[in-house]
N, C-alpha and C. Protein backbone atom coordinates (compact mmCIF):
# COMPACT_ATOMS: atom_id res chain seq x y z
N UNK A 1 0.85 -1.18 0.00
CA UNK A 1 0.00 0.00 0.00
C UNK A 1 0.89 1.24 0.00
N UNK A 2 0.36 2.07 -0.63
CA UNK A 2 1.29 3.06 -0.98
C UNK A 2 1.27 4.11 0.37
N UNK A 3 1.97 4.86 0.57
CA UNK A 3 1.72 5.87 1.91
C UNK A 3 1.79 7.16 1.67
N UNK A 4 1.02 8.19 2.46
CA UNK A 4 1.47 9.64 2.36
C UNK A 4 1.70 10.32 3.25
N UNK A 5 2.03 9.59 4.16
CA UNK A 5 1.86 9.98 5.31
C UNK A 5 3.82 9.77 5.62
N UNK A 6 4.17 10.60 6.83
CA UNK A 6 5.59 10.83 7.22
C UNK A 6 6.02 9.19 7.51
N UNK A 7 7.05 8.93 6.81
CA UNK A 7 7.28 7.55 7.84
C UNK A 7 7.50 7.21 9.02
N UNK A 8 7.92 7.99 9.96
CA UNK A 8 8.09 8.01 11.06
C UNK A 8 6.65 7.96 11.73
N UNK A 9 5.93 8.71 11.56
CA UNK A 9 4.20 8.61 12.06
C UNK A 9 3.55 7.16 11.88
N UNK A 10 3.79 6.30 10.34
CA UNK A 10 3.58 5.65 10.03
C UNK A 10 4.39 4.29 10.87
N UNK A 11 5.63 4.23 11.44
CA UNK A 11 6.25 3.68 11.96
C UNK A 11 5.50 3.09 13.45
N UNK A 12 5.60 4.58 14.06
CA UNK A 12 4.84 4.33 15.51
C UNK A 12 3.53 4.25 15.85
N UNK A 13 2.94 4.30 14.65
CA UNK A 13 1.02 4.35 14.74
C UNK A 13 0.56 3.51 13.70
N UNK A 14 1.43 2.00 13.09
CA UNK A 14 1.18 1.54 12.45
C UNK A 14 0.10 0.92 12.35
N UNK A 15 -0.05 0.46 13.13
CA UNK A 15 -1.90 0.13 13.20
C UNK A 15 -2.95 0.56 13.29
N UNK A 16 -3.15 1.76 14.01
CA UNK A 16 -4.22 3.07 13.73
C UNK A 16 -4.02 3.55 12.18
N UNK A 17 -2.87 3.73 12.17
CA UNK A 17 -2.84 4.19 9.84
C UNK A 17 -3.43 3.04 9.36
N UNK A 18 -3.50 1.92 9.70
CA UNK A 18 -3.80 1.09 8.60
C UNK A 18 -5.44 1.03 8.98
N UNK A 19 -5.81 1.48 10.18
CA UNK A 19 -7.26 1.10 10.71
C UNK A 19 -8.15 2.00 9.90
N UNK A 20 -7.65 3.04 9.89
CA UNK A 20 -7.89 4.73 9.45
C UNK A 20 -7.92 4.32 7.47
N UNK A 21 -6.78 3.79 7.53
CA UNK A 21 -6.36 3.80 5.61
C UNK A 21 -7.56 2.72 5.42
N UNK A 22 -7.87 1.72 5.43
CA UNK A 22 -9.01 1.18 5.29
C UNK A 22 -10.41 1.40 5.55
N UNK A 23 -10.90 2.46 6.52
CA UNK A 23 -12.24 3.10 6.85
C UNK A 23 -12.50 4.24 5.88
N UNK A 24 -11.19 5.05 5.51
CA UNK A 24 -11.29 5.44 3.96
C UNK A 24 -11.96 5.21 3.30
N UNK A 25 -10.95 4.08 2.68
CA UNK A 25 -11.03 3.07 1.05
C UNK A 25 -12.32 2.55 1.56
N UNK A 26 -13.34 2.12 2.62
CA UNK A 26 -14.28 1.57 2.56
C UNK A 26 -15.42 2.97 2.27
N UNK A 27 -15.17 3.76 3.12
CA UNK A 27 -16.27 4.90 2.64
C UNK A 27 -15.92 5.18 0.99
N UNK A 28 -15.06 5.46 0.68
CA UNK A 28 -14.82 5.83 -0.67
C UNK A 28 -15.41 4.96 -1.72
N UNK A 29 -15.38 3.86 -1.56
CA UNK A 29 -16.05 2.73 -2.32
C UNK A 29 -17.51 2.86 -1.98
N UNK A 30 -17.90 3.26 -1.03
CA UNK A 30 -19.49 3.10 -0.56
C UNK A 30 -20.07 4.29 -1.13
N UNK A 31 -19.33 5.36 -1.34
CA UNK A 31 -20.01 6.52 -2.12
C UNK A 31 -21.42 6.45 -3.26
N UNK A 32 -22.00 6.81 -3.17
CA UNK A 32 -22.42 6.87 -4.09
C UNK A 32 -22.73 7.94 -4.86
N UNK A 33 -21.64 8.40 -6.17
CA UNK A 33 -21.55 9.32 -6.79
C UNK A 33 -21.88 9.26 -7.88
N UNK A 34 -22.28 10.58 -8.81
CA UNK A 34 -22.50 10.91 -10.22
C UNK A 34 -21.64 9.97 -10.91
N UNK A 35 -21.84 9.50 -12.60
CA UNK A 35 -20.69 9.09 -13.03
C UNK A 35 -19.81 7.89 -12.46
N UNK A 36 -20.38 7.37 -11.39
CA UNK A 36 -19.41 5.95 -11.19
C UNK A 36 -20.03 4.76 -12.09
N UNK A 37 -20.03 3.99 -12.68
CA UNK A 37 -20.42 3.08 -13.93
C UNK A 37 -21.88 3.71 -14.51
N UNK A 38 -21.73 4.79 -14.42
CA UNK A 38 -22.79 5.51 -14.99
C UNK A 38 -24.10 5.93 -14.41
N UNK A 39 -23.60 5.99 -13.47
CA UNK A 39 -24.57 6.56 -12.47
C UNK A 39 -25.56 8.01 -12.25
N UNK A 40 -26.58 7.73 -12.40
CA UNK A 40 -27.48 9.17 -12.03
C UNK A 40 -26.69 10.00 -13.30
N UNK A 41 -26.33 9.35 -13.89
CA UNK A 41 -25.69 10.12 -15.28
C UNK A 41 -26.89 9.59 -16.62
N UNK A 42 -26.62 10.70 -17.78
CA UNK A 42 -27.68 10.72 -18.83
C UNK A 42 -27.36 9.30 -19.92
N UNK A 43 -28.82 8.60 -20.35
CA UNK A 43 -28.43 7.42 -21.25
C UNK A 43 -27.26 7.98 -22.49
N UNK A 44 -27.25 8.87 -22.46
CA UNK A 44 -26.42 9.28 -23.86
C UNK A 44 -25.39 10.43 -23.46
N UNK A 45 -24.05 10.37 -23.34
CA UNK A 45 -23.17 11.41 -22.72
C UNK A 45 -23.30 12.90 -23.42
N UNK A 46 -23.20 13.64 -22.58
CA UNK A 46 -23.23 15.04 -23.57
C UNK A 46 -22.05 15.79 -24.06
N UNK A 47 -20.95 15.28 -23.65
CA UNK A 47 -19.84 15.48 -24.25
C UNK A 47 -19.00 14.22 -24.84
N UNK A 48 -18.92 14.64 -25.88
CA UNK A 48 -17.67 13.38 -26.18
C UNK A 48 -16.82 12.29 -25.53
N UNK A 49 -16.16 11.64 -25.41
CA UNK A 49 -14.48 11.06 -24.63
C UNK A 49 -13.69 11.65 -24.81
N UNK A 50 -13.08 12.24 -26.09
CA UNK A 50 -12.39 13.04 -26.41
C UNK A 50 -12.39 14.29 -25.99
N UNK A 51 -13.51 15.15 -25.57
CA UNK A 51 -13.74 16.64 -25.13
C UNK A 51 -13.44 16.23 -23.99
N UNK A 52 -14.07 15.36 -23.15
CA UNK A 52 -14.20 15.04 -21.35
C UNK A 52 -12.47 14.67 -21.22
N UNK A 53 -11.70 14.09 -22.67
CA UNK A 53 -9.96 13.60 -22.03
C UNK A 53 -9.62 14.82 -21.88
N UNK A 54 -9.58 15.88 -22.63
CA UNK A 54 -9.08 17.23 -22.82
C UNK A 54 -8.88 18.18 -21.89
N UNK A 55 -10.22 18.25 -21.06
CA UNK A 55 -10.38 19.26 -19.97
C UNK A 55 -9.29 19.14 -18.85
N UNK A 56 -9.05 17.91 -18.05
CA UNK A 56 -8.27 18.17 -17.16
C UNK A 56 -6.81 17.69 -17.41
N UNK A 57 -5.90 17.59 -18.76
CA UNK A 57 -4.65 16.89 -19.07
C UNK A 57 -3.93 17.86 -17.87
N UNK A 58 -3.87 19.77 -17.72
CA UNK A 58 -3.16 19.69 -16.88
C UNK A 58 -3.18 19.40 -15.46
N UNK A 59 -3.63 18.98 -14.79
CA UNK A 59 -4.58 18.79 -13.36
C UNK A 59 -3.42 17.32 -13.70
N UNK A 60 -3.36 16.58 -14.13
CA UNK A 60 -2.89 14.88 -13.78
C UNK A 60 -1.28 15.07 -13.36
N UNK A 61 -0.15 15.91 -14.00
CA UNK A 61 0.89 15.72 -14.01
C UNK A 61 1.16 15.98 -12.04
N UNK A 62 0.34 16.75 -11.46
CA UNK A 62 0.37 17.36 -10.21
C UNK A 62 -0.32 16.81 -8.91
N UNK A 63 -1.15 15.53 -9.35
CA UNK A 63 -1.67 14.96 -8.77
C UNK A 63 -0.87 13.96 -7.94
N UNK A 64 -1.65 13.62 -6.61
CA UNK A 64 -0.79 12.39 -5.81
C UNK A 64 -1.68 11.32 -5.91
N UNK A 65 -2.55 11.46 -6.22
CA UNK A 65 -3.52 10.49 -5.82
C UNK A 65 -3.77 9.85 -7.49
N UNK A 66 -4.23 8.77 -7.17
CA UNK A 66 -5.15 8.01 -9.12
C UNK A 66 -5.92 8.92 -9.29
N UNK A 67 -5.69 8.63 -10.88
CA UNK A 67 -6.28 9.54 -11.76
C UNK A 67 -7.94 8.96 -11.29
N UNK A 68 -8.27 8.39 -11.00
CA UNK A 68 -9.47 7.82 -11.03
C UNK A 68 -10.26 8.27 -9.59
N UNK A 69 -9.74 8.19 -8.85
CA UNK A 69 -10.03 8.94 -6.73
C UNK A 69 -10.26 10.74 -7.57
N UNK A 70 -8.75 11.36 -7.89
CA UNK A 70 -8.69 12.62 -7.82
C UNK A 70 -10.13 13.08 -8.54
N UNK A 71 -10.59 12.42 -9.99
CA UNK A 71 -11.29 12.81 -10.54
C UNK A 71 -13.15 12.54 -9.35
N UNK A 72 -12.86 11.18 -9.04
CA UNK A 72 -13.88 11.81 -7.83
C UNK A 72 -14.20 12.52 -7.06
N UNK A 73 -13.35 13.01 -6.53
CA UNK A 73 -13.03 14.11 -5.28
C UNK A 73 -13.64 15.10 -6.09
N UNK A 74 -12.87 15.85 -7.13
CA UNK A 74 -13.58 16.86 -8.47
C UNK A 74 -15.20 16.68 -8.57
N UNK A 75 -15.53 15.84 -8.72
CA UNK A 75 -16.89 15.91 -8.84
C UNK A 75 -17.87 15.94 -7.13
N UNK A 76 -17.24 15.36 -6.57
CA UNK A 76 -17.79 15.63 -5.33
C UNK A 76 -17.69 17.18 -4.79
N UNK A 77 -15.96 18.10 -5.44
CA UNK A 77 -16.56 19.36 -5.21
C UNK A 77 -17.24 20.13 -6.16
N UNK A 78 -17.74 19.72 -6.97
CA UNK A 78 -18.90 20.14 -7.94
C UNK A 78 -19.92 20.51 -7.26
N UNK A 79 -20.32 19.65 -6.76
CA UNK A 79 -21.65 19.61 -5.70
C UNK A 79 -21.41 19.98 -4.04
């Protein structure tokens, strides 16, 4: 599992990080958001693949997180 956290923190609280890093990844998965396999989203997209790749190319090089989380988070601050 990848970390972002200081190693040293991670060292001495190894088991609360991992208790914490998994209550995360479980809420995050439990979401239920716009756009996750097509969700509460329209039968027919209103923009392209190609227009929707375009918009955020610079936003990825700066990112820490998957391209796939960050772009959730984005839509969660949409709303």
């Amino acid at each position: 599992m990848k970390q972002s956290l200081p190693l040293e923190l991670v060292e001495k609280e190894s088991v609360r990080v991992e208790t914490i890093s998994s209550r995360e990844r479980q809420v995050l998965q439990s979401l239920n958001l716009p756009g996750q396999d097509r969700n509460l989203m329209p039968a027919i997209p209103t923009k392209s693949q190609r227009t929707r790749d375009s918009e955020n190319p610079g936003f990825y090089p700066f990112c820490t997180l998957p391209i796939t989380d960050a772009e959730r988070m984005l839509l969660l601050k949409q709303f």
